[in-house]
C-alpha atoms as a PDB file:
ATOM      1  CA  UNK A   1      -0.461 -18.224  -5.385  1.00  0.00           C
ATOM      2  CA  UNK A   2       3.106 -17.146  -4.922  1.00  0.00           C
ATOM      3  CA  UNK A   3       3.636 -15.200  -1.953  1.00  0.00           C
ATOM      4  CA  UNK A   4       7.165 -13.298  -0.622  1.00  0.00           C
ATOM      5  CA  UNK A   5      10.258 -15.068   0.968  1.00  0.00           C
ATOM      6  CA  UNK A   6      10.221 -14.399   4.372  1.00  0.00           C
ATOM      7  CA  UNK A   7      13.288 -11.647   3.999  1.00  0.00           C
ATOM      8  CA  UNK A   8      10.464  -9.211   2.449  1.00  0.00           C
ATOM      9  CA  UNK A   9       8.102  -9.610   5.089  1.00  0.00           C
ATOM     10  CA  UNK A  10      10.002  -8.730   7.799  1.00  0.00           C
ATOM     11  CA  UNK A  11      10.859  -5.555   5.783  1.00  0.00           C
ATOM     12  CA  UNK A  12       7.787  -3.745   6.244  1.00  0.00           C
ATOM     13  CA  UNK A  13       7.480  -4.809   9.778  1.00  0.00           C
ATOM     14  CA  UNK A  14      10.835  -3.549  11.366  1.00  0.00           C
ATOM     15  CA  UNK A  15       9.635   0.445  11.725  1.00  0.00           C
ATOM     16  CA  UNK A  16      14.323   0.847  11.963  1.00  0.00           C
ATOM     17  CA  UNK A  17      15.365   3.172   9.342  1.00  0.00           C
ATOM     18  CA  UNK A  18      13.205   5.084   6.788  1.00  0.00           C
ATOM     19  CA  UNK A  19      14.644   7.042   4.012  1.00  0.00           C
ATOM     20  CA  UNK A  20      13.147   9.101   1.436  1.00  0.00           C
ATOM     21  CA  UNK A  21      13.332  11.135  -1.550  1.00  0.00           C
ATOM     22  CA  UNK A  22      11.994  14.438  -2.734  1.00  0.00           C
ATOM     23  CA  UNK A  23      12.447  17.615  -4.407  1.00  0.00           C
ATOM     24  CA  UNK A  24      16.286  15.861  -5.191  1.00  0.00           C
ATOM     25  CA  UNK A  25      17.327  16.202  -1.296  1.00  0.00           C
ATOM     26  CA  UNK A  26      17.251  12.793   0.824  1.00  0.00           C
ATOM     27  CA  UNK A  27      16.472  12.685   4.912  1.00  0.00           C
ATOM     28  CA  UNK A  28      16.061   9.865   7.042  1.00  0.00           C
ATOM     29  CA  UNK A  29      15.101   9.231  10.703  1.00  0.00           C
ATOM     30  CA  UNK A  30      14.522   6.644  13.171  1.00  0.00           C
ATOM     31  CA  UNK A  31      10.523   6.207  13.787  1.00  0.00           C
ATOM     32  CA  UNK A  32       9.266   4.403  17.321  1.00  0.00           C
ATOM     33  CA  UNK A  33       5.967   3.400  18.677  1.00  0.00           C
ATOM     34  CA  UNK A  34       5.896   7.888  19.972  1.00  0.00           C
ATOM     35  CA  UNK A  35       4.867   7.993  16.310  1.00  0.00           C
ATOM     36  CA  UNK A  36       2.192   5.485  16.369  1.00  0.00           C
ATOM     37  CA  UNK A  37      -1.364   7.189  16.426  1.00  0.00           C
ATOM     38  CA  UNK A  38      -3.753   4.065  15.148  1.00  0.00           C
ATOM     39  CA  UNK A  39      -3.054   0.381  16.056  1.00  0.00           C
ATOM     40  CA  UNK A  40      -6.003  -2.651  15.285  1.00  0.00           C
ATOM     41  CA  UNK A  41      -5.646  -6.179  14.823  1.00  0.00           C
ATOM     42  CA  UNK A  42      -7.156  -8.656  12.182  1.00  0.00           C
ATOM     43  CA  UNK A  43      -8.019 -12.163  11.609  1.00  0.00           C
ATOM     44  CA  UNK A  44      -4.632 -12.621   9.984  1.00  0.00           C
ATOM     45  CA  UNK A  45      -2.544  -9.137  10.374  1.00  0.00           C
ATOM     46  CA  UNK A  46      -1.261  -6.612  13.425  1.00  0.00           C
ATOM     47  CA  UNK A  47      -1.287  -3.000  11.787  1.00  0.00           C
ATOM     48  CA  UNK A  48       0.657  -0.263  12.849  1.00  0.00           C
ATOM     49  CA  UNK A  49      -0.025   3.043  11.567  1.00  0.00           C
ATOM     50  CA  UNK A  50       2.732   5.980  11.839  1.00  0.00           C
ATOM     51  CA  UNK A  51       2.426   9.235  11.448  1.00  0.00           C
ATOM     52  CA  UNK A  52       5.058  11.509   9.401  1.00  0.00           C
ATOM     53  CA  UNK A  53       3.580  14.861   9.281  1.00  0.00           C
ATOM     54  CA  UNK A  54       6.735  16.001   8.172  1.00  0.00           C
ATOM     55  CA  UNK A  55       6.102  14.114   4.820  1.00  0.00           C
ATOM     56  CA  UNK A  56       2.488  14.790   5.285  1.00  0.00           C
ATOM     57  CA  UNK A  57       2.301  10.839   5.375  1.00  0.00           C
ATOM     58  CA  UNK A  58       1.302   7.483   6.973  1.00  0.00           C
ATOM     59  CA  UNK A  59       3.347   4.591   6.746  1.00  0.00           C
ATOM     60  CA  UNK A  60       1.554   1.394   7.352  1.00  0.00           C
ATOM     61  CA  UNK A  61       3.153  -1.346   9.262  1.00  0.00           C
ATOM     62  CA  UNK A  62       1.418  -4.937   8.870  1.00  0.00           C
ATOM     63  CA  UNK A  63       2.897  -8.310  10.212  1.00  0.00           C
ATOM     64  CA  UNK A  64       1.375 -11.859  10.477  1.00  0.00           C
ATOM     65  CA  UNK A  65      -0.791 -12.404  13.873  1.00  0.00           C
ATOM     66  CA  UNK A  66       0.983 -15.986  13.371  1.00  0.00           C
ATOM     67  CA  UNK A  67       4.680 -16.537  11.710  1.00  0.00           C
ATOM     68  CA  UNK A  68       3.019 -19.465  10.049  1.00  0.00           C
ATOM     69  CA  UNK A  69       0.552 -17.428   8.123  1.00  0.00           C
ATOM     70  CA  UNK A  70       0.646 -15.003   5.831  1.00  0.00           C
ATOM     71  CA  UNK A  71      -0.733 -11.608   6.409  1.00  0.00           C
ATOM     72  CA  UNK A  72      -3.732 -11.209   4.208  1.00  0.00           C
ATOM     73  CA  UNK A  73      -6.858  -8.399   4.591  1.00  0.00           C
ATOM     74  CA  UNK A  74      -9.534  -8.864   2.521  1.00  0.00           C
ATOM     75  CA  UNK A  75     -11.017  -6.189   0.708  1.00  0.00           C
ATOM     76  CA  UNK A  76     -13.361  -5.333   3.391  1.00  0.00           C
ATOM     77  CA  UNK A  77     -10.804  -5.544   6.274  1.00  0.00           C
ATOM     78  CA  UNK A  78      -9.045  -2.675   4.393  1.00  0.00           C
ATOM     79  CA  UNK A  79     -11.678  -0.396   4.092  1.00  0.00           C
ATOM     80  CA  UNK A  80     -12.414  -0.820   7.893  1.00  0.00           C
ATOM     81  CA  UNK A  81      -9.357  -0.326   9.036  1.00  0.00           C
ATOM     82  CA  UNK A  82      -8.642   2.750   6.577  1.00  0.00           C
ATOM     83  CA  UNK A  83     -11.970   4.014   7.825  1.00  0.00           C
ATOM     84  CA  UNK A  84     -11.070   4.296  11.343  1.00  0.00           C
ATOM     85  CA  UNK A  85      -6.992   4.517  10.622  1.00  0.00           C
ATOM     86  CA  UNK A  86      -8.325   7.955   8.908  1.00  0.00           C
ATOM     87  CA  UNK A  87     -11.085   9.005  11.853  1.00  0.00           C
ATOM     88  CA  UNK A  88      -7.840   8.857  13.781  1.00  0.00           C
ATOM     89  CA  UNK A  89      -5.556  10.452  11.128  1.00  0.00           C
ATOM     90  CA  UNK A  90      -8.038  13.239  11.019  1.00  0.00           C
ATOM     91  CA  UNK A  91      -7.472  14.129  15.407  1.00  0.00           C
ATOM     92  CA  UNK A  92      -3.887  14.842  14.768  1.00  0.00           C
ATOM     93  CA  UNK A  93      -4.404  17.844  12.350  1.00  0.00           C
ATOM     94  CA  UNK A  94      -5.957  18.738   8.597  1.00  0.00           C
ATOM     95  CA  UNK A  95      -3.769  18.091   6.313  1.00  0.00           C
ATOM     96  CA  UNK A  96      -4.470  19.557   2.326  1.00  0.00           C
ATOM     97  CA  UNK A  97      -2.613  16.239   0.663  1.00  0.00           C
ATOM     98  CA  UNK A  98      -1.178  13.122   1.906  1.00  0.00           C
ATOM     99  CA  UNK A  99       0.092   9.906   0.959  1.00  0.00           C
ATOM    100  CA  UNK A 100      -0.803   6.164   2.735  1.00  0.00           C
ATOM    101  CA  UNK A 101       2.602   4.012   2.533  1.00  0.00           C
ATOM    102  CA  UNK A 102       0.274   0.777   2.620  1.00  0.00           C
ATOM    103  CA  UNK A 103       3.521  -1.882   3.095  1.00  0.00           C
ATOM    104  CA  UNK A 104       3.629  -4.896   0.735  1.00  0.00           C
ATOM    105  CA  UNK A 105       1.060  -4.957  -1.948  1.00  0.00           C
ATOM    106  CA  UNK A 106       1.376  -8.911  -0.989  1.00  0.00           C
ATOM    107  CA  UNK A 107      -0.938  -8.170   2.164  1.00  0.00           C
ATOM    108  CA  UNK A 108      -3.795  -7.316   0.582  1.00  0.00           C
ATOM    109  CA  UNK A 109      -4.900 -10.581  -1.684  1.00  0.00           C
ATOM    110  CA  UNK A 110      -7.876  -8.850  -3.162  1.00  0.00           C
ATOM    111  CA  UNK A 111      -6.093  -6.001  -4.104  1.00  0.00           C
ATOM    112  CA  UNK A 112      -2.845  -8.335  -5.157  1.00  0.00           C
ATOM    113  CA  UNK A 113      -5.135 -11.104  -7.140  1.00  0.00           C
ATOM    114  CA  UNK A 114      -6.663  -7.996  -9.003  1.00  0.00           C
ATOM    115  CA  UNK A 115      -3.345  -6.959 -10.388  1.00  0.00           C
ATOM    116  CA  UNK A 116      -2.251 -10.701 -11.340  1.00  0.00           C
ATOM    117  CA  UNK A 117      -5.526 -11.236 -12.924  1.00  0.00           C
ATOM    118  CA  UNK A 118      -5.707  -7.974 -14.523  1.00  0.00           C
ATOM    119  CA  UNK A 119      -2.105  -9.060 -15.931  1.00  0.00           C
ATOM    120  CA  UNK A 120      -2.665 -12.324 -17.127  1.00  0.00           C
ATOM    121  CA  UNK A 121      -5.703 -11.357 -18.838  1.00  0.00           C
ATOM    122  CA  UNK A 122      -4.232  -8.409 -20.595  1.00  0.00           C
ATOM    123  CA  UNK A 123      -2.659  -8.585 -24.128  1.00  0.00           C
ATOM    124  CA  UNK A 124      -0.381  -5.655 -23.314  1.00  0.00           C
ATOM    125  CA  UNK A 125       1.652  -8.170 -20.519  1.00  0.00           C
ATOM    126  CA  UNK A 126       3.711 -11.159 -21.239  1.00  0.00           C
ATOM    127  CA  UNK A 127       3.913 -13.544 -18.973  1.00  0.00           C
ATOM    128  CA  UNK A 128       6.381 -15.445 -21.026  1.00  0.00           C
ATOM    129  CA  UNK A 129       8.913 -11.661 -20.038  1.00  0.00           C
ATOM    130  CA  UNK A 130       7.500 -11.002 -16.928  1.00  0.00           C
ATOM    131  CA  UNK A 131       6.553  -7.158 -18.479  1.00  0.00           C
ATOM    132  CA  UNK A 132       4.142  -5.188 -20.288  1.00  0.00           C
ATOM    133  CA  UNK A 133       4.325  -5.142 -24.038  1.00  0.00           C
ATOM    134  CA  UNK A 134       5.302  -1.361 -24.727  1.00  0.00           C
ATOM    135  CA  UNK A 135       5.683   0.624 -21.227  1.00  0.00           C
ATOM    136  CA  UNK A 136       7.699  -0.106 -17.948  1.00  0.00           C
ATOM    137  CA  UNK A 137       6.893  -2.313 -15.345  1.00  0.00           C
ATOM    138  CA  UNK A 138       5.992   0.510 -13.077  1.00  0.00           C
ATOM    139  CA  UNK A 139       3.767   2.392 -15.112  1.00  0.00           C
ATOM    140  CA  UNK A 140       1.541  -0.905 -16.006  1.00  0.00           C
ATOM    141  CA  UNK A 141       1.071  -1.498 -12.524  1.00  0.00           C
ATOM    142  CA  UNK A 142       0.699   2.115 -11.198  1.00  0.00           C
ATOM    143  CA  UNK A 143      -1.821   2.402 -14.245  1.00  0.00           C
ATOM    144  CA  UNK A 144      -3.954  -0.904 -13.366  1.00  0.00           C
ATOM    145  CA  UNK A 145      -3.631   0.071  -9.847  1.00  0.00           C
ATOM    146  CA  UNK A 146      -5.425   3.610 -10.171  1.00  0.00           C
ATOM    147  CA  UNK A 147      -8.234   2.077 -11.994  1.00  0.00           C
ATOM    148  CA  UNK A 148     -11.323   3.830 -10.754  1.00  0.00           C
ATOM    149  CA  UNK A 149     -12.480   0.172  -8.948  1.00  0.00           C
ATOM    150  CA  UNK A 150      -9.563   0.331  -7.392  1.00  0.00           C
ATOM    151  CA  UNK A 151      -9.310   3.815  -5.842  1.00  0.00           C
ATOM    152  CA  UNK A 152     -13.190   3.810  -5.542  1.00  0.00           C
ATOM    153  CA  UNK A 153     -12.545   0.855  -2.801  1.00  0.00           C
ATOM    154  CA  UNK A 154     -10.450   2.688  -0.695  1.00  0.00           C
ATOM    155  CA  UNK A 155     -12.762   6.020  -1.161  1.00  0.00           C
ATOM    156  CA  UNK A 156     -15.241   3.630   0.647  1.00  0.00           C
ATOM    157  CA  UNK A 157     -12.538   4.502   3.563  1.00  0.00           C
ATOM    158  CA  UNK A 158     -13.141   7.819   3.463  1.00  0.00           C
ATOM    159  CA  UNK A 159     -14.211  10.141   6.677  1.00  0.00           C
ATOM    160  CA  UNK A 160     -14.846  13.422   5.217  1.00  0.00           C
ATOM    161  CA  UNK A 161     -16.446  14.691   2.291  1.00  0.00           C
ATOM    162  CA  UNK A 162     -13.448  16.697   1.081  1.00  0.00           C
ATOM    163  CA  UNK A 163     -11.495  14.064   0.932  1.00  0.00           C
ATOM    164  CA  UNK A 164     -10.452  11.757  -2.081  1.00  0.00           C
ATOM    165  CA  UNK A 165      -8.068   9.104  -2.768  1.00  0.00           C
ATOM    166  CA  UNK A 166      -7.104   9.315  -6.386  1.00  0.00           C
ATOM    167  CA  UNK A 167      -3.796   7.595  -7.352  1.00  0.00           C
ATOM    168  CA  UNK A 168      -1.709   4.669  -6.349  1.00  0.00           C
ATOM    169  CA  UNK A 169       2.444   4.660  -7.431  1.00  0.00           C
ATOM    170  CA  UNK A 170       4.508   1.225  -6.642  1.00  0.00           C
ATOM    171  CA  UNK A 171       7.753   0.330  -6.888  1.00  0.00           C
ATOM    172  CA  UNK A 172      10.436  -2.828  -6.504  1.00  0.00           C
ATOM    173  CA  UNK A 173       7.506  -4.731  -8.153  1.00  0.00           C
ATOM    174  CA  UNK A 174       8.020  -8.577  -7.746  1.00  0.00           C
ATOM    175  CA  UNK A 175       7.257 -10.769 -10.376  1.00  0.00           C
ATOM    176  CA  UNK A 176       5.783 -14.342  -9.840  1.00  0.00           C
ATOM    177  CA  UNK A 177       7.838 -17.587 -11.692  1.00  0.00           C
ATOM    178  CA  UNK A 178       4.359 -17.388 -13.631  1.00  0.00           C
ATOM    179  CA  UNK A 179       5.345 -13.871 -15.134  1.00  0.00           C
ATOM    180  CA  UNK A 180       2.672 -11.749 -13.433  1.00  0.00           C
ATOM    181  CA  UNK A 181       3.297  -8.696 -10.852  1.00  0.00           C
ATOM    182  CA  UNK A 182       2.100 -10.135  -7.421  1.00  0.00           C
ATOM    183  CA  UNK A 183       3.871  -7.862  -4.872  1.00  0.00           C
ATOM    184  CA  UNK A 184       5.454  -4.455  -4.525  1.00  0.00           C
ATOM    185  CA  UNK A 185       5.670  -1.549  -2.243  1.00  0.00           C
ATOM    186  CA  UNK A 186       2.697   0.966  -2.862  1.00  0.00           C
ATOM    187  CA  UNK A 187       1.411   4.320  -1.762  1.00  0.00           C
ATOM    188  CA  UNK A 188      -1.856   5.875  -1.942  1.00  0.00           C
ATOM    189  CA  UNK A 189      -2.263   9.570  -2.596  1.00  0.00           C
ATOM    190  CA  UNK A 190      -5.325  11.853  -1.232  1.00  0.00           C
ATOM    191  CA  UNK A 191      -6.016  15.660  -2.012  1.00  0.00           C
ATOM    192  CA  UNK A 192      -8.573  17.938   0.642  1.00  0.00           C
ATOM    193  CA  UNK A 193     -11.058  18.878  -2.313  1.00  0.00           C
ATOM    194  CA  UNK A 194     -13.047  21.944  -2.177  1.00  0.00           C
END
């Protein structure tokens, strides 16, 4: 398994400057530990969780416990700490959609190893390019990462009954030197139902 240079990992740990995009207008702001509301620790990662209501969002923040070991939750890991990241989420105030900015695909192997495997396997990606047959890069992995196995995992998470994760978008998706898509930086999107 291939896993990031070191430059990458350190990008989703330093909380410094955050920009983003929408509705064609740009903002960005400096974010410190005031905006933390859930923190937990794993066998293998520290997580930060930051709250920015004014995106209606949560940016995860996940770094190694040691430098000499990767950060890596397992499938159950994530669902735990989702589960009580989002029994915390919910104390702050009800929000009718949000989206989960869950760092470096990279950090979570099952979820990472699916999308390799779902690659390699898959007639419509070439390993021998590094990209899907006919569509972009982007919408191949946004598309195997919204399978219903996938979103149904992190609806495992879930803390109230009118609320549903239902699609995961990527981008700067990092290809392996064996041509499959092993790392990129993902959000999860939830709409209040009902």
């Amino acid at each position: 398994m291939h896993f990031p240079k070191r430059g990458l990992w350190l990008a989703c740990k330093m909380p410094v400057l955050i920009s983003f995009a929408f509705s064609g207008a740009s903002a960005s702001a400096q974010f410190t530990d005031d905006h933390v509301f859930f923190q937990t620790q794993t066998t293998h990662c520290l997580i930060k969780a930051i709250d920015l209501s004014e995106w209606k969002s949560i940016r995860l923040v996940l770094e190694p416990v040691l430098e000499t070991e990767p950060c890596d939750l397992s499938r159950s890991e994530t669902i735990e700490t989702f589960r009580q990241m989002l029994i915390e989420y919910d104390q702050l105030a009800v929000r009718t959609h949000f989206s989960i900015m869950f760092c470096h695909l990279s950090y979570y192997g099952w979820l990472r190893d699916f999308l390799a495997s779902t690659a390699k396997e898959d007639p419509d990606w070439s390993q021998q390019t590094g990209r899907p047959v006919a569509e972009k890069t982007m919408t191949y992995v946004n598309g195997v990462l919204s399978y219903d196995t996938v979103i149904d995992t992190f609806n495992q998470a879930v803390t109230r009954p009118d609320w549903r994760f239902n699609d995961i978008s990527c981008e700067k998706i990092l290809i392996s030197e064996e041509g499959l898509p092993v790392d990129a930086f993902c959000w999860i999107y939830m709409l209040e139902q009902g």
